[in-house]
C-alpha atoms as a PDB file:
ATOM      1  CA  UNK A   1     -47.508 -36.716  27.018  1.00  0.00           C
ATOM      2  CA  UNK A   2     -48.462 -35.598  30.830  1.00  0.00           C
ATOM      3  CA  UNK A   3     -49.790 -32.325  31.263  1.00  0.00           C
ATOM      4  CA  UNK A   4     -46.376 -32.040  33.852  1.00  0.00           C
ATOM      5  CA  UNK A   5     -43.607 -33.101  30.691  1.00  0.00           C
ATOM      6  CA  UNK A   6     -45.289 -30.341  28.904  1.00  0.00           C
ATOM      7  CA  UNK A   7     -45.358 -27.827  31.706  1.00  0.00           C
ATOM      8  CA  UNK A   8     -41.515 -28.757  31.965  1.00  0.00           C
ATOM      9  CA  UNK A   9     -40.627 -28.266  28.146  1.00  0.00           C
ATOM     10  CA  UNK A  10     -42.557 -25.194  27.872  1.00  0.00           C
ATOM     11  CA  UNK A  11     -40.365 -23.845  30.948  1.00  0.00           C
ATOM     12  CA  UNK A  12     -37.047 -25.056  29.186  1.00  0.00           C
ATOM     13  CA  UNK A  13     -37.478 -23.507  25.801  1.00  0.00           C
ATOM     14  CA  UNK A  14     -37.961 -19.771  27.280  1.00  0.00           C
ATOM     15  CA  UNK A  15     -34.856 -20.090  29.619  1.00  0.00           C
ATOM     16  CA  UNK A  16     -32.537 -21.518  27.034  1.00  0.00           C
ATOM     17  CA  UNK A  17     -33.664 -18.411  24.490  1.00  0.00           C
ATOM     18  CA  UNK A  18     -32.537 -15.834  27.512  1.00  0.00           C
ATOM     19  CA  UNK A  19     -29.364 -17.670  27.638  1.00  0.00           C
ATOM     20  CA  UNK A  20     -28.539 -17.547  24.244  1.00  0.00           C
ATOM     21  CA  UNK A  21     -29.576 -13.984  24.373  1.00  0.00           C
ATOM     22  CA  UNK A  22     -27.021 -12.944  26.996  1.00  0.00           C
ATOM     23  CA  UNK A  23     -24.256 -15.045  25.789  1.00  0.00           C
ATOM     24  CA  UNK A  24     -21.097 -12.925  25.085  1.00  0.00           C
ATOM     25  CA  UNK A  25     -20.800 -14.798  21.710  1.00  0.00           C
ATOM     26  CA  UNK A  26     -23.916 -13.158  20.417  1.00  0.00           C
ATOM     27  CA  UNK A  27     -24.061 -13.371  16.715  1.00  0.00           C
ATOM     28  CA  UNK A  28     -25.175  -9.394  15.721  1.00  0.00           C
ATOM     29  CA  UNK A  29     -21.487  -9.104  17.649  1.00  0.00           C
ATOM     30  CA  UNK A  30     -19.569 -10.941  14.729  1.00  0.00           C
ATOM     31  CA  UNK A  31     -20.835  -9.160  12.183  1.00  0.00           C
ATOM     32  CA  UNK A  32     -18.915  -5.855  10.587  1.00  0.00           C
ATOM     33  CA  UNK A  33     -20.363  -3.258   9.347  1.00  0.00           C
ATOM     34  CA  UNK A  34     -19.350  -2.294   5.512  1.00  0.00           C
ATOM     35  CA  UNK A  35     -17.394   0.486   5.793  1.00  0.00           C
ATOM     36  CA  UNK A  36     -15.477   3.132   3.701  1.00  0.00           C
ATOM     37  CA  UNK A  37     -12.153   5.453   4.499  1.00  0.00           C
ATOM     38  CA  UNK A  38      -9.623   8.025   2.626  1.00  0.00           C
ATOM     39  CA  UNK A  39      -6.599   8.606   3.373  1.00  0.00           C
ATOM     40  CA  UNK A  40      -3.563  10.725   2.216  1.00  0.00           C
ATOM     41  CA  UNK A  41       0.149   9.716   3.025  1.00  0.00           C
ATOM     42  CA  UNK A  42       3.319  10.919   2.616  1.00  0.00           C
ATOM     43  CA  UNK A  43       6.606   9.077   3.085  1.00  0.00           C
ATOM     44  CA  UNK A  44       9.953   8.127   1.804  1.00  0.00           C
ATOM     45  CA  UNK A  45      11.171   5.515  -0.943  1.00  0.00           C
ATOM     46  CA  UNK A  46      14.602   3.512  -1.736  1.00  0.00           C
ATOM     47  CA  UNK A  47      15.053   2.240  -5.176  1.00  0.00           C
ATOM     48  CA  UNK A  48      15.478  -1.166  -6.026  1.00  0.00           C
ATOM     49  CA  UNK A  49      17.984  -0.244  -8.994  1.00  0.00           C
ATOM     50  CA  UNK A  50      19.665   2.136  -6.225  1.00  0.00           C
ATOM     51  CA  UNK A  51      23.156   2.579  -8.480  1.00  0.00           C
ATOM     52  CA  UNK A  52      20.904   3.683 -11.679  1.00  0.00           C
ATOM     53  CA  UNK A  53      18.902   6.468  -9.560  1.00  0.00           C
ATOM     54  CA  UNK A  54      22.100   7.275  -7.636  1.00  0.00           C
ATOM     55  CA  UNK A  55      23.710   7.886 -11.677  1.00  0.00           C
ATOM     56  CA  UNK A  56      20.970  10.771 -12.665  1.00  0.00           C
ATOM     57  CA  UNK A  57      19.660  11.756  -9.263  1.00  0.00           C
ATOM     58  CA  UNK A  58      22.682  11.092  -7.076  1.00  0.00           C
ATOM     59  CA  UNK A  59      20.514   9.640  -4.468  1.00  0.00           C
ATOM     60  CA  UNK A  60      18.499   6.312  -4.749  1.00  0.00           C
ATOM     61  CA  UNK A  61      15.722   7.569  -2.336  1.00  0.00           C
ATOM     62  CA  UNK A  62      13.497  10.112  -2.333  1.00  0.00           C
ATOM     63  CA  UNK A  63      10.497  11.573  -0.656  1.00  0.00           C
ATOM     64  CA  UNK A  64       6.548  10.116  -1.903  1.00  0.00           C
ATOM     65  CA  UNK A  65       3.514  11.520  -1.151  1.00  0.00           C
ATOM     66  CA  UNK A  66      -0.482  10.124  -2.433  1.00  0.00           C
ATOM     67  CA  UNK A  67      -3.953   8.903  -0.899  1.00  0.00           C
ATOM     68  CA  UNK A  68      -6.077   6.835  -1.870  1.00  0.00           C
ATOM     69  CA  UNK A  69      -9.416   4.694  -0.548  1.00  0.00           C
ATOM     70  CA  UNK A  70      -9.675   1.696   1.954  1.00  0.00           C
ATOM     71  CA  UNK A  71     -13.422   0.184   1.648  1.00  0.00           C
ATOM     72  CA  UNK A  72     -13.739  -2.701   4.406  1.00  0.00           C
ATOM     73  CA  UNK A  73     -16.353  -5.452   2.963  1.00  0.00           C
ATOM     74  CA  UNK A  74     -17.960  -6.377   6.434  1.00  0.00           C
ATOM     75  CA  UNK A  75     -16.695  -9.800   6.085  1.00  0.00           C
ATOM     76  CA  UNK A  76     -14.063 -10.495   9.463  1.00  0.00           C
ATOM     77  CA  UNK A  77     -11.017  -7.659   8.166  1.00  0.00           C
ATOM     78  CA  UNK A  78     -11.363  -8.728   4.702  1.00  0.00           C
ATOM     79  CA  UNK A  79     -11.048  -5.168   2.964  1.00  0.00           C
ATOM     80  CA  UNK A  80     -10.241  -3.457  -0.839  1.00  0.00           C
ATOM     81  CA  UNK A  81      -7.617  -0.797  -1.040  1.00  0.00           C
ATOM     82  CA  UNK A  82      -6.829   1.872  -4.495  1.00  0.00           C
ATOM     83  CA  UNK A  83      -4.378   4.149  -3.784  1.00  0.00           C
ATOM     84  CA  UNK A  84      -1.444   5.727  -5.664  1.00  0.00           C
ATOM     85  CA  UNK A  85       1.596   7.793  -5.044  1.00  0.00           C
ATOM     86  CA  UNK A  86       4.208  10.094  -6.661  1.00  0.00           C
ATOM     87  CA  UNK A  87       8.332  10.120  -6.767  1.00  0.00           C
ATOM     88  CA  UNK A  88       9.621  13.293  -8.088  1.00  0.00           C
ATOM     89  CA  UNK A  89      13.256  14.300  -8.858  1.00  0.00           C
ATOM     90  CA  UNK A  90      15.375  16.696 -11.132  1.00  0.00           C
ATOM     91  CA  UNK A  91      19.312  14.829 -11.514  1.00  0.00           C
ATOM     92  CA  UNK A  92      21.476  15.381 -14.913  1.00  0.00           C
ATOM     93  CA  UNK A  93      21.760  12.789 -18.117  1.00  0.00           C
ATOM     94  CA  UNK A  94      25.058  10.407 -17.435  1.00  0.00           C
ATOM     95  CA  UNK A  95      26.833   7.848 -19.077  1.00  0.00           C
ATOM     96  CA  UNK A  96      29.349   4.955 -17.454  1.00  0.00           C
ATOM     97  CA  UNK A  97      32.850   5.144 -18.978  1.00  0.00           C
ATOM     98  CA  UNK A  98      35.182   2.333 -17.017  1.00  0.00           C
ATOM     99  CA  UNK A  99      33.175   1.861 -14.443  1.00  0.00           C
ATOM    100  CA  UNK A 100      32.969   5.313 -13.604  1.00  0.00           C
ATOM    101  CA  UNK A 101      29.686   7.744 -13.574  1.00  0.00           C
ATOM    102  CA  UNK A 102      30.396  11.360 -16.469  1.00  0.00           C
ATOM    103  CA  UNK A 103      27.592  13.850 -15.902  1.00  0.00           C
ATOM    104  CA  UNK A 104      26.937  15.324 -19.122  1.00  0.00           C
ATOM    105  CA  UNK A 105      25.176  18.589 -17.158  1.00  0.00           C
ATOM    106  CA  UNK A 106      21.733  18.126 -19.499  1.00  0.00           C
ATOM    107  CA  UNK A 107      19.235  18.649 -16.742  1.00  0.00           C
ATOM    108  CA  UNK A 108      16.669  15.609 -16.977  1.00  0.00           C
ATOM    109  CA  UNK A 109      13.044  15.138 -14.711  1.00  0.00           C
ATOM    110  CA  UNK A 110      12.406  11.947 -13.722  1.00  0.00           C
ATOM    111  CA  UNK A 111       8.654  11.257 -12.098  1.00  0.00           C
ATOM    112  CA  UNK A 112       7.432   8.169 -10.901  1.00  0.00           C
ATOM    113  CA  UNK A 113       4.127   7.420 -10.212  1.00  0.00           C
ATOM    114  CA  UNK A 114       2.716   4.145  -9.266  1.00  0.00           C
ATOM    115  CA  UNK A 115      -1.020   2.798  -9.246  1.00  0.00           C
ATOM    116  CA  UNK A 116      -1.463  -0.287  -6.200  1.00  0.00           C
ATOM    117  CA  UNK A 117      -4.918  -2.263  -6.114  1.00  0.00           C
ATOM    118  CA  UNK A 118      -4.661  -4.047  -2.974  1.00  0.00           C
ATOM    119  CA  UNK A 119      -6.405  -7.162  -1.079  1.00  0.00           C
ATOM    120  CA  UNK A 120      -5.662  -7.367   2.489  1.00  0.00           C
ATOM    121  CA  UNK A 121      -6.689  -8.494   6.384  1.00  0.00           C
ATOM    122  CA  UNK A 122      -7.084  -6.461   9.492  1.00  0.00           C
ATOM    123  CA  UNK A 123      -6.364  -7.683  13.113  1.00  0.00           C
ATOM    124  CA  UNK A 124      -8.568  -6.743  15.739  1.00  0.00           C
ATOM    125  CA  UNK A 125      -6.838  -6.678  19.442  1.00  0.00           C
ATOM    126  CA  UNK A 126      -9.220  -6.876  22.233  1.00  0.00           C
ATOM    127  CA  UNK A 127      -6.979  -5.590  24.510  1.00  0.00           C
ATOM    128  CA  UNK A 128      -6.031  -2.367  21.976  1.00  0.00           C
ATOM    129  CA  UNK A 129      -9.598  -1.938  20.420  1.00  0.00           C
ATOM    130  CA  UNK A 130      -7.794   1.194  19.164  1.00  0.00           C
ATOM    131  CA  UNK A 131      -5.448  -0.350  17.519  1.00  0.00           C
ATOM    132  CA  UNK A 132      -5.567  -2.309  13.966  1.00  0.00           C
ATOM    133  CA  UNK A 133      -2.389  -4.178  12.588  1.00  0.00           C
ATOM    134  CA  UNK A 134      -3.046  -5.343   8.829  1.00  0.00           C
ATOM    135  CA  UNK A 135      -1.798  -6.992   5.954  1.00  0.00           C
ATOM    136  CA  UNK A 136      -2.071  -6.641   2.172  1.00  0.00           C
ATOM    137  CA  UNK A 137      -1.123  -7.354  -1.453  1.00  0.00           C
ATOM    138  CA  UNK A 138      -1.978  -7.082  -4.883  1.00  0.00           C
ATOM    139  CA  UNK A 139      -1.281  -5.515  -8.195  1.00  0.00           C
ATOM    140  CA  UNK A 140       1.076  -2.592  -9.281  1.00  0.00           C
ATOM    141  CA  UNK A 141       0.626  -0.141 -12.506  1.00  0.00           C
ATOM    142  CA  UNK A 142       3.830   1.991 -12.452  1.00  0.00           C
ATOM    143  CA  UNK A 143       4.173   4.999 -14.935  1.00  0.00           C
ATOM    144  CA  UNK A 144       7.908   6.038 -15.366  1.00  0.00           C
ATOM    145  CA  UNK A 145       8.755   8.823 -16.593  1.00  0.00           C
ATOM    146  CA  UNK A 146      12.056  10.839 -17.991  1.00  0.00           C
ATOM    147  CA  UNK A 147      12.294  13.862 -19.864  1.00  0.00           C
ATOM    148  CA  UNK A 148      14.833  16.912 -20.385  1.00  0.00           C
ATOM    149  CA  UNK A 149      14.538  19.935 -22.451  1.00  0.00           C
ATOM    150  CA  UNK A 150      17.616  18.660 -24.320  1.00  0.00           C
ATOM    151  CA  UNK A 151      16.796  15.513 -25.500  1.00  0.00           C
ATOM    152  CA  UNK A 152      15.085  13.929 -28.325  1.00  0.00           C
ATOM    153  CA  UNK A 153      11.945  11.919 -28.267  1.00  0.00           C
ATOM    154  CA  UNK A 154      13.771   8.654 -28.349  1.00  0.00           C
ATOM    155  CA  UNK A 155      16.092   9.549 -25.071  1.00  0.00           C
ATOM    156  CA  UNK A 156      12.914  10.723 -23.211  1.00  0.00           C
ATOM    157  CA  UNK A 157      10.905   7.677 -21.418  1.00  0.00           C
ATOM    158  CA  UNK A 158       6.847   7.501 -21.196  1.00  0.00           C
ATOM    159  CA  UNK A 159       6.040   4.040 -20.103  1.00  0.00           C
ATOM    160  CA  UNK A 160       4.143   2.027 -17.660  1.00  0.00           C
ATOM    161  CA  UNK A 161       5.077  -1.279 -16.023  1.00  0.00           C
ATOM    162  CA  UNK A 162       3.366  -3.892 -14.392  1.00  0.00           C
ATOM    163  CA  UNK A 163       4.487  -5.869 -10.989  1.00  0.00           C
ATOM    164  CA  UNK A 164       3.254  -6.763  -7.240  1.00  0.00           C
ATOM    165  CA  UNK A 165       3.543  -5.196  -4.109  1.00  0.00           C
ATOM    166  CA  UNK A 166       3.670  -6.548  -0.491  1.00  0.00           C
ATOM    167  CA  UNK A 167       2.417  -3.946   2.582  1.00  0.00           C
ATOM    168  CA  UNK A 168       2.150  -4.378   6.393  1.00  0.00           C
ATOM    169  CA  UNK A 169       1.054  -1.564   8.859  1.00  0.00           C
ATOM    170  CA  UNK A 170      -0.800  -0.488  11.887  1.00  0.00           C
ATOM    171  CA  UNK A 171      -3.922   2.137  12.327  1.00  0.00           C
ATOM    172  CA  UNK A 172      -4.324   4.163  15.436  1.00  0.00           C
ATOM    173  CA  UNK A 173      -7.474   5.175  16.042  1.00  0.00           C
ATOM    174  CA  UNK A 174      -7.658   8.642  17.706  1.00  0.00           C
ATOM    175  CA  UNK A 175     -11.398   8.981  17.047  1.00  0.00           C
ATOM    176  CA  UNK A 176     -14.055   7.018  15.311  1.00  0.00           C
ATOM    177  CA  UNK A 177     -13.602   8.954  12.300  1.00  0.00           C
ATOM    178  CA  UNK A 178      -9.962  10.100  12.153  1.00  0.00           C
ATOM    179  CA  UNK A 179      -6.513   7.947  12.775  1.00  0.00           C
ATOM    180  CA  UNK A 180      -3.472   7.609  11.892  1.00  0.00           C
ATOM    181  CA  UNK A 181      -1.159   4.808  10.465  1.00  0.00           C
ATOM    182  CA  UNK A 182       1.891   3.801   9.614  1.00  0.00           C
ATOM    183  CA  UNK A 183       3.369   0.879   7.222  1.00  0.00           C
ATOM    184  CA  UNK A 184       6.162  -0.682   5.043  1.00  0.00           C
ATOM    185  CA  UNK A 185       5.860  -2.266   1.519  1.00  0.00           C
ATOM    186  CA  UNK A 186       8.063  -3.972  -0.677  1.00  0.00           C
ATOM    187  CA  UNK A 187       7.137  -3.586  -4.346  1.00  0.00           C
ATOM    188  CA  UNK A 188       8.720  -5.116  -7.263  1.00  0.00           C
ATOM    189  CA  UNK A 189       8.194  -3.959 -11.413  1.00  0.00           C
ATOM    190  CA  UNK A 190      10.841  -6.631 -13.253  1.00  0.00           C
ATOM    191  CA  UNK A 191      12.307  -5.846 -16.344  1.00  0.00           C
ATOM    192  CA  UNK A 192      10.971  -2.203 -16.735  1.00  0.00           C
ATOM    193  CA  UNK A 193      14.321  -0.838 -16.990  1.00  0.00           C
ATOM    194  CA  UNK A 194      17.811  -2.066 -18.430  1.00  0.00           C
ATOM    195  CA  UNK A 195      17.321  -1.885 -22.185  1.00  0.00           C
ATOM    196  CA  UNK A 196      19.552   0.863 -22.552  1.00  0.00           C
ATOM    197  CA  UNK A 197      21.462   3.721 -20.424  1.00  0.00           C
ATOM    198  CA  UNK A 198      23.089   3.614 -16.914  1.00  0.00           C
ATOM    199  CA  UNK A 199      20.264   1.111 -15.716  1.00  0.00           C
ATOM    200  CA  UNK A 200      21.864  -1.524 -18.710  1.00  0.00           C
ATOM    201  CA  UNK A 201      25.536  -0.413 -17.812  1.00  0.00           C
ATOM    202  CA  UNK A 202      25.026  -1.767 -13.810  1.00  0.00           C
ATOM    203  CA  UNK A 203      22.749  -4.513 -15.046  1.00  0.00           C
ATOM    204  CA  UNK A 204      19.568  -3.032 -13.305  1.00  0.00           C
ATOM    205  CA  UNK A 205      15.993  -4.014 -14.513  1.00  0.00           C
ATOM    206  CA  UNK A 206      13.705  -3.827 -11.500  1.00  0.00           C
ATOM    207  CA  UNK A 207      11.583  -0.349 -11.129  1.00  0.00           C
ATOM    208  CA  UNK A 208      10.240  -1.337  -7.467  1.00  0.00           C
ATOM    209  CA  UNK A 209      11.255  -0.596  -4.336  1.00  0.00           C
ATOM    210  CA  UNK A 210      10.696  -0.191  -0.727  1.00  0.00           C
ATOM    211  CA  UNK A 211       8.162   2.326   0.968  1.00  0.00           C
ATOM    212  CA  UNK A 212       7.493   3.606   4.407  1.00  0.00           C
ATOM    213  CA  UNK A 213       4.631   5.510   4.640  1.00  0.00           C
ATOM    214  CA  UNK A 214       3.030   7.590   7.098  1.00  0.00           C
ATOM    215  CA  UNK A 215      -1.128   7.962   6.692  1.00  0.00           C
ATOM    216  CA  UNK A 216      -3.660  10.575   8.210  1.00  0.00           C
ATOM    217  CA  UNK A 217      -7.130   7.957   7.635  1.00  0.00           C
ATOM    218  CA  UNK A 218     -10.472   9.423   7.668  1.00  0.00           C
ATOM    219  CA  UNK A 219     -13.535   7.503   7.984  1.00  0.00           C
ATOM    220  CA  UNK A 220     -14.442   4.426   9.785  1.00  0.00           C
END
């Protein structure tokens, strides 16, 4: 090898590092940080089994409010969500005569209160850096629950259901550490209910729902 071929190799090798080095696809850029946010949401619900709920609470919606944890793993929007929620009513014990819905004026609580483990995907919009669209699904652990002061063990309910749950939203960033967000989910809990009651008079059985929710996220 001429002392000029090496002259001309040892030139080459610095200016291709620099190039690399001020490419806009520099590889530190790809990489996400591991990071970890809370969150508390309220929002509103409508009942899958809407005629049951509209029987005892005359309504088959309702207000929800939770929180929960979002903890992004660093790996493109791959992130982990555990968050969980609360339905609350008061309606009155009924019973379905021809078709037709008889109060029986027993005042009876009915709380619902779901548990959602959740794997999901976030968009990142170069033009809307502030802005984060996502996706997610996973597991529900719903705990229904109906009680009145004038019923016996056996016409009270304690139980908890399993089923899935399907979510899609968007985050606003208004700082690095605070946003807010908004998003719909679709959840369904089959055969929880319909053994017995109005829910087996109108043939209902799913416990699920669908959610919007409003979110206040802090963290990054």
């Amino acid at each position: 090898m001429s002392v000029r071929s090496a002259a001309r190799r040892l030139t080459i090798v610095p200016a291709a590092i620099a190039l690399l080095l001020l490419s806009p696809f520099d590889a530190s850029a790809q990489v996400t940080p591991v990071s970890i946010q809370g969150y508390g949401m309220f929002g509103g619900i409508s009942f899958t089994a809407a005629e049951s709920f509209e029987a005892i609470l005359g309504e088959s919606s309702g207000r929800i409010f939770g929180g929960g944890v979002r903890i992004g793993l660093g790996l493109g929007g791959l992130f982990f969500d555990g968050g969980a929620w609360r339905f609350h009513a008061t309606g009155e014990r009924a019973f379905i005569f021809n078709n037709e819905v008889i109060g029986l004026g027993i005042p009876v609580d009915v709380k619902v209160t779901p548990i959602e483990i959740s794997a999901g995907w976030q968009f990142r919009i170069r033009k809307l850096p502030k802005l984060i669209p996502y996706v997610a699904g996973g597991l529900t652990s719903m705990r229904y629950e109906e009680t009145s002061d004038f019923s016996t063990p056996t016409e009270d309910g304690h139980d908890t259901f399993n089923g899935i749950h399907l979510i899609g939203g968007a985050e606003y960033k208004i700082t690095r550490w605070l946003g807010v967000a908004g998003e719909a989910s679709w959840t369904t809990v089959p055969d929880a209910i319909g053994e017995g009651g109005v829910s087996k008079a109108f043939s209902e059985t799913d416990l699920g729902g669908t959610t919007i929710r409003l979110k206040i996220t802090i963290g990054q």
